[in-house]
PDB file of N, CA and C in Angstrom:
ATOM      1  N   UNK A   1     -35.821 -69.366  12.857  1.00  0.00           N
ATOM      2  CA  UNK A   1     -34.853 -68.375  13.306  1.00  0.00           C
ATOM      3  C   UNK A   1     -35.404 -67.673  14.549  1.00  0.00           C
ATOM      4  N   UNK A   2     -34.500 -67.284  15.605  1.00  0.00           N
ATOM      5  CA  UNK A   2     -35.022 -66.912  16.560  1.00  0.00           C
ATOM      6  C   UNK A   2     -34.816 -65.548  16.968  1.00  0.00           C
ATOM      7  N   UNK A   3     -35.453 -64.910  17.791  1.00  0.00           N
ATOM      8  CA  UNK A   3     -35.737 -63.352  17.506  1.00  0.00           C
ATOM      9  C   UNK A   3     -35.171 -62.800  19.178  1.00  0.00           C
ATOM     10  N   UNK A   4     -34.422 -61.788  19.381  1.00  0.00           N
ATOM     11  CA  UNK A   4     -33.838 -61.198  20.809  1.00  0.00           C
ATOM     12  C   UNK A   4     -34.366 -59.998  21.188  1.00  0.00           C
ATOM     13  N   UNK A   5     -34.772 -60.224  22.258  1.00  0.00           N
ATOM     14  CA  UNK A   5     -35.684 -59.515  23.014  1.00  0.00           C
ATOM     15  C   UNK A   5     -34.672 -58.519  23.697  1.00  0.00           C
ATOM     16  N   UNK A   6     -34.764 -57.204  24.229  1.00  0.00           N
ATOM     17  CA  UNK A   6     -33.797 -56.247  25.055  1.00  0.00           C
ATOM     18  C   UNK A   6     -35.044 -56.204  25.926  1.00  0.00           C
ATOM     19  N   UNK A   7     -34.709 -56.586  27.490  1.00  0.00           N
ATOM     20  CA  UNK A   7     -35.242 -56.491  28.906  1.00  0.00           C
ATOM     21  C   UNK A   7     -34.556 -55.344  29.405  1.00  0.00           C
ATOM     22  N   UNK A   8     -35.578 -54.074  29.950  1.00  0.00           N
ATOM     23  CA  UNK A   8     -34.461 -53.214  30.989  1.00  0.00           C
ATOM     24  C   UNK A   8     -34.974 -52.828  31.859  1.00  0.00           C
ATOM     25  N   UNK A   9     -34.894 -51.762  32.569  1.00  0.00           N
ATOM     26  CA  UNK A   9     -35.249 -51.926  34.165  1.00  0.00           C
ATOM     27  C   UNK A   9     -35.205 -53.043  34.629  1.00  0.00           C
ATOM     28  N   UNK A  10     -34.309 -53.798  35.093  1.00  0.00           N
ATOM     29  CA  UNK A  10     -33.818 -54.830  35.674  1.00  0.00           C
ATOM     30  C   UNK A  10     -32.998 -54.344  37.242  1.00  0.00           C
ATOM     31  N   UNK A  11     -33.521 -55.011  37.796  1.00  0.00           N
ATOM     32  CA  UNK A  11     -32.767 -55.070  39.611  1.00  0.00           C
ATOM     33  C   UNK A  11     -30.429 -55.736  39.319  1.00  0.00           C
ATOM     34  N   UNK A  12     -30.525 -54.897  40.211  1.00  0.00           N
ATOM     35  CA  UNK A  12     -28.822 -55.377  40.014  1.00  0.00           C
ATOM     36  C   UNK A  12     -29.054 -56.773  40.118  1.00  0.00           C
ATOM     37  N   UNK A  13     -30.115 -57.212  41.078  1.00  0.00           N
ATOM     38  CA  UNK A  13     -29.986 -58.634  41.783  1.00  0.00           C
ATOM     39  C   UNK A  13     -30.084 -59.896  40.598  1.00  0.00           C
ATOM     40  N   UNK A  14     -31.125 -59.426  39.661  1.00  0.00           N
ATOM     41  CA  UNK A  14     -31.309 -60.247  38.724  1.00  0.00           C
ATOM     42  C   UNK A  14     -30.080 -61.004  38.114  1.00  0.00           C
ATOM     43  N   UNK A  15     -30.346 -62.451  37.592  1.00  0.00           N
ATOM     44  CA  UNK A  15     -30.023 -62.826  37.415  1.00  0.00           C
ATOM     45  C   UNK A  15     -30.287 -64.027  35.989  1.00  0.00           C
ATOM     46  N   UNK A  16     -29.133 -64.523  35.052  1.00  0.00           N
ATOM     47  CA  UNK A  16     -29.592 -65.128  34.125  1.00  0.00           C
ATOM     48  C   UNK A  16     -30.671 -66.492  33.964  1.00  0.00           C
ATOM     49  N   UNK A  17     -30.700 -66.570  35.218  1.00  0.00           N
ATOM     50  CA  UNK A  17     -31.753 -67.596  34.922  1.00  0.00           C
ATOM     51  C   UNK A  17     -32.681 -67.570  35.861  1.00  0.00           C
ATOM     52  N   UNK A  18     -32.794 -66.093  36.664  1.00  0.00           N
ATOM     53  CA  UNK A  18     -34.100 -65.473  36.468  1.00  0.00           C
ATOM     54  C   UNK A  18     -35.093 -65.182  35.573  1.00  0.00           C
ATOM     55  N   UNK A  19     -34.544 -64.335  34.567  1.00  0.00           N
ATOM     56  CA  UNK A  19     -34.654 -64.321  33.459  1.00  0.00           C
ATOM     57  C   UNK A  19     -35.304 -65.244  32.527  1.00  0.00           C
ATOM     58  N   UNK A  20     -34.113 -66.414  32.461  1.00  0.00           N
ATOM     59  CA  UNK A  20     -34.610 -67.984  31.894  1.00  0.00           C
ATOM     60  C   UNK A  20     -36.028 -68.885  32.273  1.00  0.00           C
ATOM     61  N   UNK A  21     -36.029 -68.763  34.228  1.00  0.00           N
ATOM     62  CA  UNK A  21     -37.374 -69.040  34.490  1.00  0.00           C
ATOM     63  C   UNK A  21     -38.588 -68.033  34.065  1.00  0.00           C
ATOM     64  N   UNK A  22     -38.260 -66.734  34.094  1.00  0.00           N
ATOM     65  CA  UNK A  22     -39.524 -66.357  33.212  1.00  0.00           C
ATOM     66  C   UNK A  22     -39.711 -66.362  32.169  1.00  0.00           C
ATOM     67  N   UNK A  23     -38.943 -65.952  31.297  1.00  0.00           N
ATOM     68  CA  UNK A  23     -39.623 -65.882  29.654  1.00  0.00           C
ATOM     69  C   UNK A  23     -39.852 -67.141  29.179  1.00  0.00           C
ATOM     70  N   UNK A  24     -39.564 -68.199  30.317  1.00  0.00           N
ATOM     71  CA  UNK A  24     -39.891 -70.098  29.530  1.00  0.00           C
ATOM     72  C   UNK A  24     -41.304 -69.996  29.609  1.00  0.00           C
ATOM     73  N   UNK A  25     -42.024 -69.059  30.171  1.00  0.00           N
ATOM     74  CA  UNK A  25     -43.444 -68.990  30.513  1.00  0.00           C
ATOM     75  C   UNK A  25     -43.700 -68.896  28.875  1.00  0.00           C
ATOM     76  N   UNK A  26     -43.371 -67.882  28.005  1.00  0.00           N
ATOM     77  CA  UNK A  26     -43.545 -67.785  26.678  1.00  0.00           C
ATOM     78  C   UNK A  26     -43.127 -68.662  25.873  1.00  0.00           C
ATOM     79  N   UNK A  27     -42.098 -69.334  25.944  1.00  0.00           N
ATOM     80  CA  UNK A  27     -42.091 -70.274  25.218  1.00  0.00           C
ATOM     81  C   UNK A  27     -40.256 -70.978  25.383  1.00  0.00           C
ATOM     82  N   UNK A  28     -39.864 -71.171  24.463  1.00  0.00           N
ATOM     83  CA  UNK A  28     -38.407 -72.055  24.480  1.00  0.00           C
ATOM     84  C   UNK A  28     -37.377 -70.355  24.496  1.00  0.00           C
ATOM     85  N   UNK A  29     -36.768 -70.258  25.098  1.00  0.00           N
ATOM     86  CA  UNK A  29     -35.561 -69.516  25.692  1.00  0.00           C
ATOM     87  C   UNK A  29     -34.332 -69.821  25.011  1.00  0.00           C
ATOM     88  N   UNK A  30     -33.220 -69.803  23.985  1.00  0.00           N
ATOM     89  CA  UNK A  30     -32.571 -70.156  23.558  1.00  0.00           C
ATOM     90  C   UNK A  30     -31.153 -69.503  24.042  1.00  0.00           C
ATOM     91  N   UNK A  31     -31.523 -68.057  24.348  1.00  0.00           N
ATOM     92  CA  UNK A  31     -30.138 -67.846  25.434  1.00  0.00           C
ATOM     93  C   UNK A  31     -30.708 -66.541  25.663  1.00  0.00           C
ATOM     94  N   UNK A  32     -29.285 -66.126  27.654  1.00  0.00           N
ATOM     95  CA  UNK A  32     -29.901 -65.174  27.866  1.00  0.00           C
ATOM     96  C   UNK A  32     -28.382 -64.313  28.689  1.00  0.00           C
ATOM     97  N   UNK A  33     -28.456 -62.632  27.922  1.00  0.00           N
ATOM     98  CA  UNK A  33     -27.216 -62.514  28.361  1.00  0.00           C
ATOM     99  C   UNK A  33     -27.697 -61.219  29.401  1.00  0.00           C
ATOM    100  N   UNK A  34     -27.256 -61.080  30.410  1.00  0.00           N
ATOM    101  CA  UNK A  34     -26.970 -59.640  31.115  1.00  0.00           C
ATOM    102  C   UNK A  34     -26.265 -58.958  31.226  1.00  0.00           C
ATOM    103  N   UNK A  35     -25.973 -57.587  30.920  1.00  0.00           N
ATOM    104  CA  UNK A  35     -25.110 -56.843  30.526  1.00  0.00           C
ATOM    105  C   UNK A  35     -25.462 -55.882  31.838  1.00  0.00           C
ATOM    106  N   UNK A  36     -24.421 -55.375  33.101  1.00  0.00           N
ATOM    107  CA  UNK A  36     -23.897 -54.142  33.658  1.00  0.00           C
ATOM    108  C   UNK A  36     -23.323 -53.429  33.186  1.00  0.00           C
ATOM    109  N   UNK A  37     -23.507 -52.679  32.967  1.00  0.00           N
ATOM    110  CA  UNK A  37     -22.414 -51.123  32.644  1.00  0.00           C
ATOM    111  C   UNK A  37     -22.308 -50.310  34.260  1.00  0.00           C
ATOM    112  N   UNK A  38     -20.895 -50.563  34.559  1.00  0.00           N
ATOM    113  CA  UNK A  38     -20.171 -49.591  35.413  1.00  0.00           C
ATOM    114  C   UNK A  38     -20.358 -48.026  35.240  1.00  0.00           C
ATOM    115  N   UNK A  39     -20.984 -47.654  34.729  1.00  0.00           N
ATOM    116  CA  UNK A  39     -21.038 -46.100  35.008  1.00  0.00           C
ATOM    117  C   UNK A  39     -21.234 -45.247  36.296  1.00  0.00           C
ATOM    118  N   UNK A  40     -20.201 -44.754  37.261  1.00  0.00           N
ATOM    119  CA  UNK A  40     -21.226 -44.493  37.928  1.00  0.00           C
ATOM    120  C   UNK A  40     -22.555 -43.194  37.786  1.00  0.00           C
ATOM    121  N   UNK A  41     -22.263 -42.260  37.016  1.00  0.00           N
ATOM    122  CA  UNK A  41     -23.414 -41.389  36.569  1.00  0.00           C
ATOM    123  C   UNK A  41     -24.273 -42.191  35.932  1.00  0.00           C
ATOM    124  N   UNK A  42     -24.333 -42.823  35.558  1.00  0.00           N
ATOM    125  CA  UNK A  42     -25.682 -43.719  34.974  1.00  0.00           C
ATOM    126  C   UNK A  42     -25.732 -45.067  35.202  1.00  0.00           C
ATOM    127  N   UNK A  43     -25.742 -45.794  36.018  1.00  0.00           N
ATOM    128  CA  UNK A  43     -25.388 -47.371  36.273  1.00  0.00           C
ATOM    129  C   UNK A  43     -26.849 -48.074  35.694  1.00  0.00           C
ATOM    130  N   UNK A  44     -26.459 -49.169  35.001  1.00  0.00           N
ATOM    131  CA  UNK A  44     -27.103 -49.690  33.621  1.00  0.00           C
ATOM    132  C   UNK A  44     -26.741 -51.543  34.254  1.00  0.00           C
ATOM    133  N   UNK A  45     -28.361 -52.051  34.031  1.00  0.00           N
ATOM    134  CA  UNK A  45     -28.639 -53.255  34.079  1.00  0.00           C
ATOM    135  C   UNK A  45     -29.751 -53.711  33.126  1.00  0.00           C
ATOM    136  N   UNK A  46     -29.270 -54.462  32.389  1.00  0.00           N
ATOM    137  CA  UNK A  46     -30.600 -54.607  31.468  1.00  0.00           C
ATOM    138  C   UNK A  46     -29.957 -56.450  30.692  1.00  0.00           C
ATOM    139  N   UNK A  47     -30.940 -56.893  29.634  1.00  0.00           N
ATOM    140  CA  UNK A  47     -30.596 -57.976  29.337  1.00  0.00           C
ATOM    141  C   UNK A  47     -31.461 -58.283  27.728  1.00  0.00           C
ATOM    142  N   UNK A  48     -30.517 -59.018  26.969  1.00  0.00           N
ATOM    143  CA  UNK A  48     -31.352 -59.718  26.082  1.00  0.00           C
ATOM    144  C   UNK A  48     -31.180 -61.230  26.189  1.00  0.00           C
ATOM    145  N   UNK A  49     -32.817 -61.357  25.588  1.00  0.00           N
ATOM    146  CA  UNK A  49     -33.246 -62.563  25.890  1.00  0.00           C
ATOM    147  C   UNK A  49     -33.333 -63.369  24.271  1.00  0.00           C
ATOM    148  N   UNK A  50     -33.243 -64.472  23.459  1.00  0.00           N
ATOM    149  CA  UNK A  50     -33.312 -64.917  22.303  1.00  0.00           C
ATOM    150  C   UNK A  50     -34.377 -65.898  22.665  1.00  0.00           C
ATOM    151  N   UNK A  51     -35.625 -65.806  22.050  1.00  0.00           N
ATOM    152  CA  UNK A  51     -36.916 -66.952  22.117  1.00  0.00           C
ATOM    153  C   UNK A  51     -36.316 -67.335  20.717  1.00  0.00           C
ATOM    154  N   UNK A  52     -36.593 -68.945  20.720  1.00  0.00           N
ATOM    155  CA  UNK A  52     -36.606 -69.693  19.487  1.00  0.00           C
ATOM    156  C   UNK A  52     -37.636 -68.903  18.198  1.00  0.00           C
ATOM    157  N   UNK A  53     -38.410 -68.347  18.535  1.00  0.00           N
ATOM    158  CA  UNK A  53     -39.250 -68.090  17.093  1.00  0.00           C
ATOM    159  C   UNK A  53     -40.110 -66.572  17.471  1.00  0.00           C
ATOM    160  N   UNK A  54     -40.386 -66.214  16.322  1.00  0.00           N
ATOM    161  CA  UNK A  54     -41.016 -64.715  16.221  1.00  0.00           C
ATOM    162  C   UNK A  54     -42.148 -64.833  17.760  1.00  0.00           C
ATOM    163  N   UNK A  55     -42.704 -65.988  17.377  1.00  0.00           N
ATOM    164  CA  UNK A  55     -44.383 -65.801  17.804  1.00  0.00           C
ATOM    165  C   UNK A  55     -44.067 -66.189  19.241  1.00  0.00           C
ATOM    166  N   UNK A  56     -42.756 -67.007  19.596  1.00  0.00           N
ATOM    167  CA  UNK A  56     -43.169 -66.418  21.003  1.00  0.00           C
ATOM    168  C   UNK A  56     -41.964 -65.376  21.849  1.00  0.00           C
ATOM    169  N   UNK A  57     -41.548 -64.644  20.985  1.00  0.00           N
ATOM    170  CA  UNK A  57     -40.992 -63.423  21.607  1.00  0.00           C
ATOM    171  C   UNK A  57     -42.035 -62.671  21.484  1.00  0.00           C
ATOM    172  N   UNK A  58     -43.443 -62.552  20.563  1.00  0.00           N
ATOM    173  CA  UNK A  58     -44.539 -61.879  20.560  1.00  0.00           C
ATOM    174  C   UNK A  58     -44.594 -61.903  22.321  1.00  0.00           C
ATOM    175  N   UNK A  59     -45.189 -63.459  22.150  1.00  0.00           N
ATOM    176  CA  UNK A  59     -45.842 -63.468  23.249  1.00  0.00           C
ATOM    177  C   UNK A  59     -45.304 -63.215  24.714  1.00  0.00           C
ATOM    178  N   UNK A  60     -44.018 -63.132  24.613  1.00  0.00           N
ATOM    179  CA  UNK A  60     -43.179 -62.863  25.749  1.00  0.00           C
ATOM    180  C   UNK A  60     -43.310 -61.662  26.055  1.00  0.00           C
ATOM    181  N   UNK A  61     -43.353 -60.261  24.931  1.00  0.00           N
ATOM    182  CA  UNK A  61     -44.030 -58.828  24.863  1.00  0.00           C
ATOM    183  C   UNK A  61     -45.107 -58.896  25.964  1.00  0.00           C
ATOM    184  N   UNK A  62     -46.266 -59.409  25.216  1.00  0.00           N
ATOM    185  CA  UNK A  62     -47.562 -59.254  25.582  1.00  0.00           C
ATOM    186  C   UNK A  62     -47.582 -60.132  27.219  1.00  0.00           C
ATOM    187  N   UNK A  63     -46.617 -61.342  27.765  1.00  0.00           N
ATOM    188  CA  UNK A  63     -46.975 -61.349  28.637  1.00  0.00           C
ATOM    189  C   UNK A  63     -46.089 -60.434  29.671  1.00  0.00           C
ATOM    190  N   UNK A  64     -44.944 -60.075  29.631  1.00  0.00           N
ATOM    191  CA  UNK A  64     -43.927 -59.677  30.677  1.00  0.00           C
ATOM    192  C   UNK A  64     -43.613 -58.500  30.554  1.00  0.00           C
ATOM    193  N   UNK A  65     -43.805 -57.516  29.624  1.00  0.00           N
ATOM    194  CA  UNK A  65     -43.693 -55.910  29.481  1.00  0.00           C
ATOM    195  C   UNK A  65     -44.717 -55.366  30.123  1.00  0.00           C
ATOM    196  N   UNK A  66     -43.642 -54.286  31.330  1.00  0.00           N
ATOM    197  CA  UNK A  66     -44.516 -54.216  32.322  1.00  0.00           C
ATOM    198  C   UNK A  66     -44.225 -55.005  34.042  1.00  0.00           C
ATOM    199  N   UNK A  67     -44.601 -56.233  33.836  1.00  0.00           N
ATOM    200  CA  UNK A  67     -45.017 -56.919  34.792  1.00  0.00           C
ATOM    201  C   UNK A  67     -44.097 -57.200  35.632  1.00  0.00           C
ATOM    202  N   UNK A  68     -44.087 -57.418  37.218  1.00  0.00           N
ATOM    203  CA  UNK A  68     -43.106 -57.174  38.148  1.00  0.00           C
ATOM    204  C   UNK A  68     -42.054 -58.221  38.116  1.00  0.00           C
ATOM    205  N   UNK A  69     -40.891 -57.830  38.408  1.00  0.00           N
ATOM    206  CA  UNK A  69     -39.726 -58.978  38.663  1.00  0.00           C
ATOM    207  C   UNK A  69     -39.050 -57.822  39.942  1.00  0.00           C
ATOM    208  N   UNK A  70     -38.584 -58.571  41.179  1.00  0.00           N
ATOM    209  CA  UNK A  70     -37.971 -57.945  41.889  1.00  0.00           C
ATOM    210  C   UNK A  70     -38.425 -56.720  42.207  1.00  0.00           C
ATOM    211  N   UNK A  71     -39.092 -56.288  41.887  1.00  0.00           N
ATOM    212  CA  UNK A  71     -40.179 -55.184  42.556  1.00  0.00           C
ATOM    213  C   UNK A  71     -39.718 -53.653  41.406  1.00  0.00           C
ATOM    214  N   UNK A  72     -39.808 -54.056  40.259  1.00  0.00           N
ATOM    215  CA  UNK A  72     -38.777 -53.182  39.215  1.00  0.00           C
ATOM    216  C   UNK A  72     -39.994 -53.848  38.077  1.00  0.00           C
ATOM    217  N   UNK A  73     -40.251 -52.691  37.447  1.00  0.00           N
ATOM    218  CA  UNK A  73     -41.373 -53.114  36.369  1.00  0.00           C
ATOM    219  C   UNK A  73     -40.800 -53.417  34.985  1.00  0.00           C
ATOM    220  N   UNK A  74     -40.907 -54.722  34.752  1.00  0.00           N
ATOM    221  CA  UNK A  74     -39.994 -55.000  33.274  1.00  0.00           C
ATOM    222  C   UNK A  74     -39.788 -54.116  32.030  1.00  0.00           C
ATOM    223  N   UNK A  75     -39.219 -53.685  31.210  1.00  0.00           N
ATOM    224  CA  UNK A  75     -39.190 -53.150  29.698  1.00  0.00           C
ATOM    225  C   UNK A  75     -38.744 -54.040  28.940  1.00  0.00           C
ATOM    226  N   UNK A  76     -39.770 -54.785  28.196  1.00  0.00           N
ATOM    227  CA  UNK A  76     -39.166 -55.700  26.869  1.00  0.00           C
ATOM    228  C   UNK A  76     -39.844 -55.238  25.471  1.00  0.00           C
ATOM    229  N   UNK A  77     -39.081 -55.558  24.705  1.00  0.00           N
ATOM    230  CA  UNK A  77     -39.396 -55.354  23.300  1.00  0.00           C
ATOM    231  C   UNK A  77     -38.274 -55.925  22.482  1.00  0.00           C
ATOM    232  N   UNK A  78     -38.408 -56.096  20.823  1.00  0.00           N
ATOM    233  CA  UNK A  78     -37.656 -56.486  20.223  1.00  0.00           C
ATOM    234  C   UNK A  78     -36.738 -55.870  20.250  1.00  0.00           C
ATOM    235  N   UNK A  79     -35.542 -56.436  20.430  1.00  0.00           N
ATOM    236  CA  UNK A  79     -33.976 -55.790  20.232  1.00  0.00           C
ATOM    237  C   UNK A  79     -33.776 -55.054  19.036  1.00  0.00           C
ATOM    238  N   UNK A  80     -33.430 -53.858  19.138  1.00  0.00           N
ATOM    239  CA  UNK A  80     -33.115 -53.249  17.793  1.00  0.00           C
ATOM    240  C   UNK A  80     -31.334 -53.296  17.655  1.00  0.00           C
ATOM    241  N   UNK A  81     -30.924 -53.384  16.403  1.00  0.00           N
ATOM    242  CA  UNK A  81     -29.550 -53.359  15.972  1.00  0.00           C
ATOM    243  C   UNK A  81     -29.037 -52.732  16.649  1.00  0.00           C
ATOM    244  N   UNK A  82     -27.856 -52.760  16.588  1.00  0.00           N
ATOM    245  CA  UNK A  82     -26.753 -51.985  17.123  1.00  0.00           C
ATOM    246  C   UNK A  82     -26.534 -50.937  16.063  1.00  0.00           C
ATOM    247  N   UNK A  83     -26.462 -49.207  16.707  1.00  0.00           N
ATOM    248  CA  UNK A  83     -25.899 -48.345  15.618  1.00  0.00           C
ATOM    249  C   UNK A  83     -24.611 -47.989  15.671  1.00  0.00           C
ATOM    250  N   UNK A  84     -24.142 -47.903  14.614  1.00  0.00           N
ATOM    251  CA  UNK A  84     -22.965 -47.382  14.352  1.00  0.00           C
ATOM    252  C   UNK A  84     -22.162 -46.077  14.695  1.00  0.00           C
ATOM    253  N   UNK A  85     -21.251 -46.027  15.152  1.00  0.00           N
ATOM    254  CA  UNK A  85     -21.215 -44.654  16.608  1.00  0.00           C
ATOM    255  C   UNK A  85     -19.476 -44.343  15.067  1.00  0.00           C
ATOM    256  N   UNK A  86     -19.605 -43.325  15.490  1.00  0.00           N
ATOM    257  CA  UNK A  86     -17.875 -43.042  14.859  1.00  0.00           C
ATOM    258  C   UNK A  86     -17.153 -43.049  16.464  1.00  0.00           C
ATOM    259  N   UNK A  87     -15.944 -43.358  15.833  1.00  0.00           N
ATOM    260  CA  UNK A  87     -14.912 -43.383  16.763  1.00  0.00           C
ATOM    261  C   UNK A  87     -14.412 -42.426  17.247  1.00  0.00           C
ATOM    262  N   UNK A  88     -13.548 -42.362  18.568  1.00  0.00           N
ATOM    263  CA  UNK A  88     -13.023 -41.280  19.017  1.00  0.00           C
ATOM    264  C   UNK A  88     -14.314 -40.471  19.764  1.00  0.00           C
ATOM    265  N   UNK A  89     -14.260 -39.410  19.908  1.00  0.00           N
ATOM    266  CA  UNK A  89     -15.537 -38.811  20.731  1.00  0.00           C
ATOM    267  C   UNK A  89     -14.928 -37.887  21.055  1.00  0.00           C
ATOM    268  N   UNK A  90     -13.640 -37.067  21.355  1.00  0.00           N
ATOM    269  CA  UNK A  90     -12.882 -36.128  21.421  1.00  0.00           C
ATOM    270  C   UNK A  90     -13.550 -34.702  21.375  1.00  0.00           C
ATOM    271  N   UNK A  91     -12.493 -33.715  21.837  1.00  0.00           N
ATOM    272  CA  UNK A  91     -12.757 -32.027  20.850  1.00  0.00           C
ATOM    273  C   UNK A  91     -12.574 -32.434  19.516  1.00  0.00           C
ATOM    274  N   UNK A  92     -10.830 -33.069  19.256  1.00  0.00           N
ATOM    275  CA  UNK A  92     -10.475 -32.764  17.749  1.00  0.00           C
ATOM    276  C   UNK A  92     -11.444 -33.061  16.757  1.00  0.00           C
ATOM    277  N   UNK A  93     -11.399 -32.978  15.713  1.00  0.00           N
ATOM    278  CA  UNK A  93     -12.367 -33.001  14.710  1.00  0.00           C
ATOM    279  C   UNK A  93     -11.010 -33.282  13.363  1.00  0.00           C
ATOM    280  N   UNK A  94     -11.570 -34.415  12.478  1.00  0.00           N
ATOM    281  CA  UNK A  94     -10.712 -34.424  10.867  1.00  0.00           C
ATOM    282  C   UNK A  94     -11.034 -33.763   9.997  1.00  0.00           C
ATOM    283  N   UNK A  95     -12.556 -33.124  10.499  1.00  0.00           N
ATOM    284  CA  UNK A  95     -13.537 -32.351   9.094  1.00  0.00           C
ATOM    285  C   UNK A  95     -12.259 -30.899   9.300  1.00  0.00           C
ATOM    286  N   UNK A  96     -12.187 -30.681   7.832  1.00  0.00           N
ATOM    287  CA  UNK A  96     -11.824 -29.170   7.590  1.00  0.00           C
ATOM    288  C   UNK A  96     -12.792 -28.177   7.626  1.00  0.00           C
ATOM    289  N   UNK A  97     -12.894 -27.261   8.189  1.00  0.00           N
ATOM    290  CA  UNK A  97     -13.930 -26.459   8.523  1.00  0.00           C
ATOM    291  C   UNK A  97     -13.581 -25.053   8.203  1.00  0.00           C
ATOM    292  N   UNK A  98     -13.984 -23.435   8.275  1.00  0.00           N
ATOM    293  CA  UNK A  98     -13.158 -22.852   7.805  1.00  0.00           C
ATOM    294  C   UNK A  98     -12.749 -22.188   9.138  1.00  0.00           C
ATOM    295  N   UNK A  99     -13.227 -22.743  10.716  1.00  0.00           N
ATOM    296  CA  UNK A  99     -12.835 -22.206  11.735  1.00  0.00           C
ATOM    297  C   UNK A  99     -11.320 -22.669  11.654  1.00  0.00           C
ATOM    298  N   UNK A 100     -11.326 -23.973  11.365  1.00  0.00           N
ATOM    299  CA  UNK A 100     -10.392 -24.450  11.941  1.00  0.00           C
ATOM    300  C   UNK A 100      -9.170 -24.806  10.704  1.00  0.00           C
ATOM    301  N   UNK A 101      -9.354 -23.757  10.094  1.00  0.00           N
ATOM    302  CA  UNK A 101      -8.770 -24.217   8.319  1.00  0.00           C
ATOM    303  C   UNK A 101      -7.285 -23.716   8.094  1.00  0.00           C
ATOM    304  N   UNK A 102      -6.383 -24.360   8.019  1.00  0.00           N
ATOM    305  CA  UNK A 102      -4.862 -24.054   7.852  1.00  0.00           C
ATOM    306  C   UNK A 102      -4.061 -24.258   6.639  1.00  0.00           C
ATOM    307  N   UNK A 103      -3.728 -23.446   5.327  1.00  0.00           N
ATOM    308  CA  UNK A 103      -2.952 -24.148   4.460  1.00  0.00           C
ATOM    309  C   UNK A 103      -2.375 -25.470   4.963  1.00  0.00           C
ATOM    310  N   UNK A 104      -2.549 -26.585   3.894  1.00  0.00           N
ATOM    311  CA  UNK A 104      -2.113 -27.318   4.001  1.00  0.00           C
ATOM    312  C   UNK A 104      -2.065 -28.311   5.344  1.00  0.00           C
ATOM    313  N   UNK A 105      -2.686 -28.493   5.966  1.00  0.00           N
ATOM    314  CA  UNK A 105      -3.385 -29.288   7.232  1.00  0.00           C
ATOM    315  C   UNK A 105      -5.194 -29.429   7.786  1.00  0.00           C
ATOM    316  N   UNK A 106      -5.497 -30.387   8.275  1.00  0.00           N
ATOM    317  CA  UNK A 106      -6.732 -30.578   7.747  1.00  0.00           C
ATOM    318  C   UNK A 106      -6.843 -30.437   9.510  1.00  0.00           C
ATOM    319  N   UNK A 107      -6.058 -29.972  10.577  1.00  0.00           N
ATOM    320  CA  UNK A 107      -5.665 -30.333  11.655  1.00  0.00           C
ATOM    321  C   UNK A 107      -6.054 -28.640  12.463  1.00  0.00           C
ATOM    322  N   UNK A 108      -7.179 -28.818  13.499  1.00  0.00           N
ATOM    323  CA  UNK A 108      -7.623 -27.615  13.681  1.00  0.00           C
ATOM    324  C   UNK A 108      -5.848 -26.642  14.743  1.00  0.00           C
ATOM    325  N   UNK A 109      -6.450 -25.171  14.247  1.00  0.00           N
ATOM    326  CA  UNK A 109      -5.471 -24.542  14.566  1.00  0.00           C
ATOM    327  C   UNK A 109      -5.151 -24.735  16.121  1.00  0.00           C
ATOM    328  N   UNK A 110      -3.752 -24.283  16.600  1.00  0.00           N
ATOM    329  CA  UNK A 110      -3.486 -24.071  17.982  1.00  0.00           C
ATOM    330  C   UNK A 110      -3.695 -23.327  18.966  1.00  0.00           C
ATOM    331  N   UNK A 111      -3.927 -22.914  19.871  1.00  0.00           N
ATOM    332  CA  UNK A 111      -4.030 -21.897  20.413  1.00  0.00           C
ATOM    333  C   UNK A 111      -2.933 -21.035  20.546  1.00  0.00           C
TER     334      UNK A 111
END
């Protein structure tokens, strides 16, 4: 089973098989995705990488975290899960609270 690496500080320029030619240094590369995020307050380039097996996404750590690509110093490590965000992101709120507490509606008051 093979293990995915998250690369960041990455150059806009980079590319997926930039990427591909380096981490083959560690071992077999099984896929490699790059993700932009359009933000412009925070503009986001980064990538995960999938090595065929634990031991050489190890070694992909130990050789390329850190080390230069495009003049931008790599960040790799094992990919951690994705967390679970609630939806919406709003003011409103569904919690009943007692600011916002109305017989019979769970729906904060109006102004």
């Amino acid at each position: 089973m093979g293990t995915k690496l998250f690369v960041g500080n990455l150059s806009r320029a980079t590319t997926e098989e930039d990427l591909s030619a380096l981490f083959s240094r560690a071992g077999t590369v099984d896929s490699v995705e790059v993700i932009t995020v359009q933000d412009p307050s925070t503009p986001k380039h980064f990538a995960f990488v999938d090595m065929s097996s634990p031991h050489e996404a190890e070694k992909a750590i130990r050789l390329l975290n850190g080390s230069d690509l495009q003049g931008r110093a790599l960040k790799v490590n094992i990919a951690r899960p994705r967390e679970k965000r609630p939806a919406g992101g709003g003011w409103y709120t569904d919690q009943v609270t007692p600011r916002n507490r109305r017989k019979g509606s769970s729906r904060p008051k109006s102004a």
